[in-house]
N, C-alpha and C. Protein backbone atom coordinates (compact mmCIF):
# COMPACT_ATOMS: atom_id res chain seq x y z
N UNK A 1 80.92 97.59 88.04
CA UNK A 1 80.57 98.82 87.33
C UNK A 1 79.29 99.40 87.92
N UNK A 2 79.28 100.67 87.97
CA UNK A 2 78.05 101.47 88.42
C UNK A 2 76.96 101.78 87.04
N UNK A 3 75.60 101.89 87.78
CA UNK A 3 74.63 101.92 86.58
C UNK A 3 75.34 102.63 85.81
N UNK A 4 76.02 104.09 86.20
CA UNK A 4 76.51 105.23 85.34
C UNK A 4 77.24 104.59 84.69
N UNK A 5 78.17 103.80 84.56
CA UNK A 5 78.97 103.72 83.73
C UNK A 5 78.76 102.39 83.13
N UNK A 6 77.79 101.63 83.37
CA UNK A 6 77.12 101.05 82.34
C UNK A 6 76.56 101.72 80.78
N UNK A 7 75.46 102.38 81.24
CA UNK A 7 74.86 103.73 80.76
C UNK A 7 75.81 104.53 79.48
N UNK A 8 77.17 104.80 80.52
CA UNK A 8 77.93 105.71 79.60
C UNK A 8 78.88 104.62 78.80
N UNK A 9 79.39 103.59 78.77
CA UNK A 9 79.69 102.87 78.02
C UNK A 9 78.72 102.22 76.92
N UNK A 10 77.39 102.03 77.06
CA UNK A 10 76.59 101.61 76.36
C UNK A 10 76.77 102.81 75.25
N UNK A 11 76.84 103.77 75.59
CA UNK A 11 76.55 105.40 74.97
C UNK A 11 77.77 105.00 73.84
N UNK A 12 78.95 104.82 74.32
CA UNK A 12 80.02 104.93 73.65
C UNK A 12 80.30 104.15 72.69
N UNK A 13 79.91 102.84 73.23
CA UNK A 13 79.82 101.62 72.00
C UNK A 13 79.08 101.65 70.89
N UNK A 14 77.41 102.23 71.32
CA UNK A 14 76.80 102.09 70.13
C UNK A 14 76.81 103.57 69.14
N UNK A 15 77.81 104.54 69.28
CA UNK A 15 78.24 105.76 69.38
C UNK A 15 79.37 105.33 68.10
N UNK A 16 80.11 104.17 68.40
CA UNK A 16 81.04 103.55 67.63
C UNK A 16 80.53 102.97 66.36
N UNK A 17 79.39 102.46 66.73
CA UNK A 17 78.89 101.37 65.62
C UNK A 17 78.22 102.66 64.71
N UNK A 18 77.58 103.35 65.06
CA UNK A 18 76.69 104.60 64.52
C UNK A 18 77.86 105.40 63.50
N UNK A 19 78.74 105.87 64.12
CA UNK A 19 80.25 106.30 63.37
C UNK A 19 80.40 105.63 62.17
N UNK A 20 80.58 103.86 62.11
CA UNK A 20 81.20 102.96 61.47
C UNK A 20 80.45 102.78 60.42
N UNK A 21 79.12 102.73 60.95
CA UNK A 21 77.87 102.69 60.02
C UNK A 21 78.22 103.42 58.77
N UNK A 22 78.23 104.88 59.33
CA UNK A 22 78.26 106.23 58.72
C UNK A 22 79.39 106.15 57.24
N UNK A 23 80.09 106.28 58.26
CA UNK A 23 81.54 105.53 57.47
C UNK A 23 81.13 104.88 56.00
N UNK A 24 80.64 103.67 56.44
CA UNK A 24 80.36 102.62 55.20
C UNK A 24 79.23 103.32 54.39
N UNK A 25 78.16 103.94 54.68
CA UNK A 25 77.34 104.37 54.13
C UNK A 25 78.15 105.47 52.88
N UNK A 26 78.78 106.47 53.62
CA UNK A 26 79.24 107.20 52.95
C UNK A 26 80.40 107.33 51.39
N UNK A 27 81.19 106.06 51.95
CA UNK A 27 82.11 105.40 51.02
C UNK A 27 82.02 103.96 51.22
N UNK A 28 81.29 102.84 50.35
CA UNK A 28 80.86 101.91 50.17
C UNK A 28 81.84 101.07 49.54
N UNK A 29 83.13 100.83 50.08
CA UNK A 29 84.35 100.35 48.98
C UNK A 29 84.27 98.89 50.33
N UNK A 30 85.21 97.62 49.54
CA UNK A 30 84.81 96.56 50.64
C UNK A 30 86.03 96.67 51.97
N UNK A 31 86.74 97.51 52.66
CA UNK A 31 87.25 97.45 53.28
C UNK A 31 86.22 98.53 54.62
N UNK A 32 85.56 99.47 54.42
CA UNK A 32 84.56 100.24 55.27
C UNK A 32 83.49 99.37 55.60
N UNK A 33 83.13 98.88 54.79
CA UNK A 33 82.04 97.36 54.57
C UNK A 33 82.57 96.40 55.52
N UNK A 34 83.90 95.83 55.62
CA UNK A 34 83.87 94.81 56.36
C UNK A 34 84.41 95.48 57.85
N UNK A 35 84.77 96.69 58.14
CA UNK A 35 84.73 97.75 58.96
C UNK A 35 83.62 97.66 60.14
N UNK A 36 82.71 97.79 59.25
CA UNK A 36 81.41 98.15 59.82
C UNK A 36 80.82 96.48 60.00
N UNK A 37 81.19 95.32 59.61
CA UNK A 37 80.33 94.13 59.92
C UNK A 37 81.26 93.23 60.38
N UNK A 38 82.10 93.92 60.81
CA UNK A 38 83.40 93.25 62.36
C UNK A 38 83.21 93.90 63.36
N UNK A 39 84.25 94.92 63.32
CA UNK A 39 83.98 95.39 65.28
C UNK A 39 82.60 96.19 65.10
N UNK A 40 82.22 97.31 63.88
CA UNK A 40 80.74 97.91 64.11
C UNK A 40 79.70 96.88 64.95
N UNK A 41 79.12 95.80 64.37
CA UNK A 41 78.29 95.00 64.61
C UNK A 41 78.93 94.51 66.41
N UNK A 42 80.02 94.29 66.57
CA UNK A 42 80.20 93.65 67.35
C UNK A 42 80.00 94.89 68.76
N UNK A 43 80.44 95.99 68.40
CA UNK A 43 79.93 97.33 69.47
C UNK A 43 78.83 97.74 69.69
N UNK A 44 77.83 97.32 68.28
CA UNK A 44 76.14 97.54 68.68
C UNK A 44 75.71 96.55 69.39
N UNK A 45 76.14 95.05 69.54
CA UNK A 45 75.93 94.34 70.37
C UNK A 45 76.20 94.35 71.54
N UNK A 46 77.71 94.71 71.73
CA UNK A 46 77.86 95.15 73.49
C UNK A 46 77.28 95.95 74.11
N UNK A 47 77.33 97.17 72.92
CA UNK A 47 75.76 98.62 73.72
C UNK A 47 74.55 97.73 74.55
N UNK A 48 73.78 97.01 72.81
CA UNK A 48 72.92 96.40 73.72
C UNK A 48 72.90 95.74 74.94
N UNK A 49 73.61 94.96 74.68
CA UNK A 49 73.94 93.71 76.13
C UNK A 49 74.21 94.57 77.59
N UNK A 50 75.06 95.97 77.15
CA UNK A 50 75.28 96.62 78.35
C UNK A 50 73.81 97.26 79.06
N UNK A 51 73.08 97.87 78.36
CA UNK A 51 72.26 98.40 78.08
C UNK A 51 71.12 97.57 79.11
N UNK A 52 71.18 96.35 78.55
CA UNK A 52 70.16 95.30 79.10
C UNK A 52 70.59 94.68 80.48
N UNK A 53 72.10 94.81 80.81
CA UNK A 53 72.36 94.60 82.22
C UNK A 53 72.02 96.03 83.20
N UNK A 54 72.22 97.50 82.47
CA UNK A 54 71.70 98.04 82.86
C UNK A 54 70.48 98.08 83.33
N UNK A 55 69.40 97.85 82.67
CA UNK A 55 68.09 98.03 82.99
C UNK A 55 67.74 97.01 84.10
N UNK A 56 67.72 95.58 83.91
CA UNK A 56 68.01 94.73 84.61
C UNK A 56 68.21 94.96 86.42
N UNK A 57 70.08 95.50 86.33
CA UNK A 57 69.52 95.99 87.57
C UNK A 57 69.20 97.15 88.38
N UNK A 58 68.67 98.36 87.44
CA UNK A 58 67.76 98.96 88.01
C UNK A 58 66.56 98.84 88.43
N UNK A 59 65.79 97.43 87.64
CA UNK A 59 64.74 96.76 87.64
C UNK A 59 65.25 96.12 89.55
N UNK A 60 65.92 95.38 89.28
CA UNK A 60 66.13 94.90 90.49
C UNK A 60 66.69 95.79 91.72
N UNK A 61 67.02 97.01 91.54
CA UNK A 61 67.06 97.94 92.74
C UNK A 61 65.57 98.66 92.96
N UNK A 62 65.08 98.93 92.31
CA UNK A 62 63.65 99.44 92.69
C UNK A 62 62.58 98.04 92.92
N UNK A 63 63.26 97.14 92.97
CA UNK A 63 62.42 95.86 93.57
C UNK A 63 61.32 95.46 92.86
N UNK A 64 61.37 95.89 91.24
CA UNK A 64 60.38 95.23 90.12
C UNK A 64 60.73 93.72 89.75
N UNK A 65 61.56 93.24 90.31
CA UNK A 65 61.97 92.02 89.32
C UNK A 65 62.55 90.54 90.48
């Protein structure tokens, strides 16, 4: 994968979880609830993780790391 589409997948995942969030916030019944603390949680984590391989190796193309 290219930084870009690190970047733009990170975008999308935590784009998902933000949605899901929303979701549950808005109508609080236990099926949006467990919505949001299955795949939600599990897409803010991949953002991050993507996110952090991103930086990573941009760190390591500009020869900081």
């Amino acid at each position: 994968m290219t930084n870009e589409t690190l970047l733009g997948a990170s975008l999308v995942a935590m784009l998902v979880a933000l949605g899901l969030m929303l979701v549950c916030l808005a109508w609080p019944i236990p099926w949006t609830i467990g919505l949001f603390l299955g795949p939600g949680l599990m897409a803010g984590g991949a953002s991050i993780a993507l996110y952090v391989v991103y930086v990573l190796r941009d760190l390591r193309k500009r020869g900081a790391l």
